[in-house]
N, C-alpha and C. Protein backbone atom coordinates (compact mmCIF):
# COMPACT_ATOMS: atom_id res chain seq x y z
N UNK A 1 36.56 158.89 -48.75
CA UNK A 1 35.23 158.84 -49.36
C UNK A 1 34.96 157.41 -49.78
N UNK A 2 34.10 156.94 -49.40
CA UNK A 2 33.58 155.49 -50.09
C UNK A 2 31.72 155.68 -50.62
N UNK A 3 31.29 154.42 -51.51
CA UNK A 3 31.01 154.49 -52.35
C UNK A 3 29.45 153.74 -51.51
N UNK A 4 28.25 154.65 -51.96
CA UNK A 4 27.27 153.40 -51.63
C UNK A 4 26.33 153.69 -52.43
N UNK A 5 25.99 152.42 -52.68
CA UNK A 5 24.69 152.35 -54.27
C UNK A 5 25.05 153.69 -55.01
N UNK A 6 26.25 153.83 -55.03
CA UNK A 6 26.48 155.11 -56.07
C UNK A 6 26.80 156.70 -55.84
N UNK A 7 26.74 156.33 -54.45
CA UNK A 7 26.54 157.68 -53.98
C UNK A 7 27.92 158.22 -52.69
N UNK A 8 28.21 158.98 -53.24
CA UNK A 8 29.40 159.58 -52.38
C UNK A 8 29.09 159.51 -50.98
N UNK A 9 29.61 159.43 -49.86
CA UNK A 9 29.60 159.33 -48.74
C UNK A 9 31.14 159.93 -47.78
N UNK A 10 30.70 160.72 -47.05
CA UNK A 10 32.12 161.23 -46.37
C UNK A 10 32.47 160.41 -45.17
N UNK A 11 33.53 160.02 -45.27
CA UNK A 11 34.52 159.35 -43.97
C UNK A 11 34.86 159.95 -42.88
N UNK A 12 34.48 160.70 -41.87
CA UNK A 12 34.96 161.90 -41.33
C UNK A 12 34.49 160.92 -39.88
N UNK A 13 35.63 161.15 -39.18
CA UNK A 13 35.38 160.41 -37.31
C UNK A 13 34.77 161.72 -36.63
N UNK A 14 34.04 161.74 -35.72
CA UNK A 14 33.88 162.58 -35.10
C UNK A 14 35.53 163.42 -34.69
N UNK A 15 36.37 162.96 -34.14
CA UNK A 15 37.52 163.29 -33.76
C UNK A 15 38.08 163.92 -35.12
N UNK A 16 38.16 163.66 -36.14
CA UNK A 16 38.02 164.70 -37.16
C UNK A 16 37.42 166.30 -36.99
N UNK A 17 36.16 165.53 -36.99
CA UNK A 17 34.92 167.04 -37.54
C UNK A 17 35.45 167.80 -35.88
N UNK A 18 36.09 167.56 -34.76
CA UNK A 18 36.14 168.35 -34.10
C UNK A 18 37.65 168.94 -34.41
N UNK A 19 38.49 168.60 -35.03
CA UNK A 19 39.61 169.19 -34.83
C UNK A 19 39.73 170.01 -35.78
N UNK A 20 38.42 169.67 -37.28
CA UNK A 20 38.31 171.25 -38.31
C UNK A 20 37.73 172.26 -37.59
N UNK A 21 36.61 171.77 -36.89
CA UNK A 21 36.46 173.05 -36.47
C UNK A 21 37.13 173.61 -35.31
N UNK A 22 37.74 173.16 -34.57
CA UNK A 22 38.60 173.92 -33.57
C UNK A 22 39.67 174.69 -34.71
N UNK A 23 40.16 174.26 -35.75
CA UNK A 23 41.10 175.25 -36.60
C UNK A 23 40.13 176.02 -37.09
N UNK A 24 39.22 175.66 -37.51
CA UNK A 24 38.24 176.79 -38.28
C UNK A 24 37.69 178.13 -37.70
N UNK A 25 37.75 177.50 -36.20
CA UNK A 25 37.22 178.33 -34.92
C UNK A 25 38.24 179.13 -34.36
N UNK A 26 39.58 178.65 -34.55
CA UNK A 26 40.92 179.08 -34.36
C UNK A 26 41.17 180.37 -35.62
N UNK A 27 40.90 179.79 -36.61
CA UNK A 27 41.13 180.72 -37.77
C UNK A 27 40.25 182.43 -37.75
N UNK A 28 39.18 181.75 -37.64
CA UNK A 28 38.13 182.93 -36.99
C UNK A 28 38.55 183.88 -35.94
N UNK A 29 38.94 183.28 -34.58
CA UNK A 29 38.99 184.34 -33.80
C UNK A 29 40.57 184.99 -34.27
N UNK A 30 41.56 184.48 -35.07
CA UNK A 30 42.55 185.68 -35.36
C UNK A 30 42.67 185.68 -37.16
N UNK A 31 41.46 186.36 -37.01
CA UNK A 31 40.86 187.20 -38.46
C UNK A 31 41.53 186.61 -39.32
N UNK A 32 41.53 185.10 -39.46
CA UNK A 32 42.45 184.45 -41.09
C UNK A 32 43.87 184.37 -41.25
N UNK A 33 44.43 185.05 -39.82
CA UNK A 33 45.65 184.94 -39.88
C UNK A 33 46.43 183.41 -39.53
N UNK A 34 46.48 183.36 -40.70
CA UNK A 34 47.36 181.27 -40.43
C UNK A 34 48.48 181.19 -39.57
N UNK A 35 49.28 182.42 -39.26
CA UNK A 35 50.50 182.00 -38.64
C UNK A 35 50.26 182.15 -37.19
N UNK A 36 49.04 183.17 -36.73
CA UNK A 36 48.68 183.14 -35.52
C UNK A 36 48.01 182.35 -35.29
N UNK A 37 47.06 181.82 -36.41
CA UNK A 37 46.07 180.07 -35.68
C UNK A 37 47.35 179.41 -35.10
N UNK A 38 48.10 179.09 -36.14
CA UNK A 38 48.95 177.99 -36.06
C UNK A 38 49.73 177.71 -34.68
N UNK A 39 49.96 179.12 -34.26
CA UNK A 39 51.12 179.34 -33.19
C UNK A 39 49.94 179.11 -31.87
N UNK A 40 48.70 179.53 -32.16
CA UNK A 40 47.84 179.51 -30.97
C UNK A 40 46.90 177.79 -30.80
N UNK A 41 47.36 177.02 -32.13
CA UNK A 41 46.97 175.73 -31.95
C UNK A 41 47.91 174.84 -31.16
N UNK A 42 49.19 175.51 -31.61
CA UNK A 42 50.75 174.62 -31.09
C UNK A 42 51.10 173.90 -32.22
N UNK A 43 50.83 174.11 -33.36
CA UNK A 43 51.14 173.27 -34.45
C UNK A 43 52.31 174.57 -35.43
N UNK A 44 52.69 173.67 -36.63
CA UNK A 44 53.71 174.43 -37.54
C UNK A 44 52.40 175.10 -38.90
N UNK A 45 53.22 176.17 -38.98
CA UNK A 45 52.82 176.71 -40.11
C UNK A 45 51.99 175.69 -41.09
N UNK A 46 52.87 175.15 -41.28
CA UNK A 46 52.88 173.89 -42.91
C UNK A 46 52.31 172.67 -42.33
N UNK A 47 52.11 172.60 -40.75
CA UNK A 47 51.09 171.42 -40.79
C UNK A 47 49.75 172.14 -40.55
N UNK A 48 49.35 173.47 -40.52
CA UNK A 48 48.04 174.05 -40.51
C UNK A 48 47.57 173.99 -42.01
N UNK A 49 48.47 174.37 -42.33
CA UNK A 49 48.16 174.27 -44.29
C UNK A 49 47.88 172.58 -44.91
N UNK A 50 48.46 171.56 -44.30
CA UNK A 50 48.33 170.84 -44.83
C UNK A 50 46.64 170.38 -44.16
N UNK A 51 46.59 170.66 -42.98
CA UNK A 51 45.04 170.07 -42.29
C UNK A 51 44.05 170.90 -42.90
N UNK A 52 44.68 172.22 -43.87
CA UNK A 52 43.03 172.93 -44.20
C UNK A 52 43.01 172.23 -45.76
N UNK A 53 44.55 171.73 -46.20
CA UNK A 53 44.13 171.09 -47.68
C UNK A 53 43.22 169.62 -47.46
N UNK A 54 43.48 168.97 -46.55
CA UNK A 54 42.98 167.60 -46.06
C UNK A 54 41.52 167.97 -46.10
N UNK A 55 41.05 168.89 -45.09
CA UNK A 55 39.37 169.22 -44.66
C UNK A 55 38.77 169.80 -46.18
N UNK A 56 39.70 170.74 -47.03
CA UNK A 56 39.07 171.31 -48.32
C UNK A 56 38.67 170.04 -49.25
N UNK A 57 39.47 168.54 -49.08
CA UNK A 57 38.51 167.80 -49.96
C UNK A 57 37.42 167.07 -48.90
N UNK A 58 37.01 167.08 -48.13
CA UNK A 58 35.74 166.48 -47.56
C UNK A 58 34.83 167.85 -47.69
């Protein structure tokens, strides 16, 4: 987050905003289940958790 005339502004690359929502979109189609996003992203448990704590502060 950086700062202009006062006003919050989000840092987010496009290459970001696409890889929340591919988990977000991931999360969706297996009804919230984290261990099946995770396994169907190719990623670990605990790095799905850490990318939804990352996206929860933007």
């Amino acid at each position: 987050v950086s700062a202009l005339n006062g006003n919050a502004i989000m840092n987010v690359t496009p290459l970001e905003d696409a890889e929340r929502r591919l988990i977000l979109d991931t999360l969706a189609e297996c009804n919230g289940d984290k261990k099946l996003a995770a396994q169907s992203l190719g990623i670990s448990l605990k790095t799905l958790y850490n990318k939804l704590k990352r996206y929860e502060a933007h």
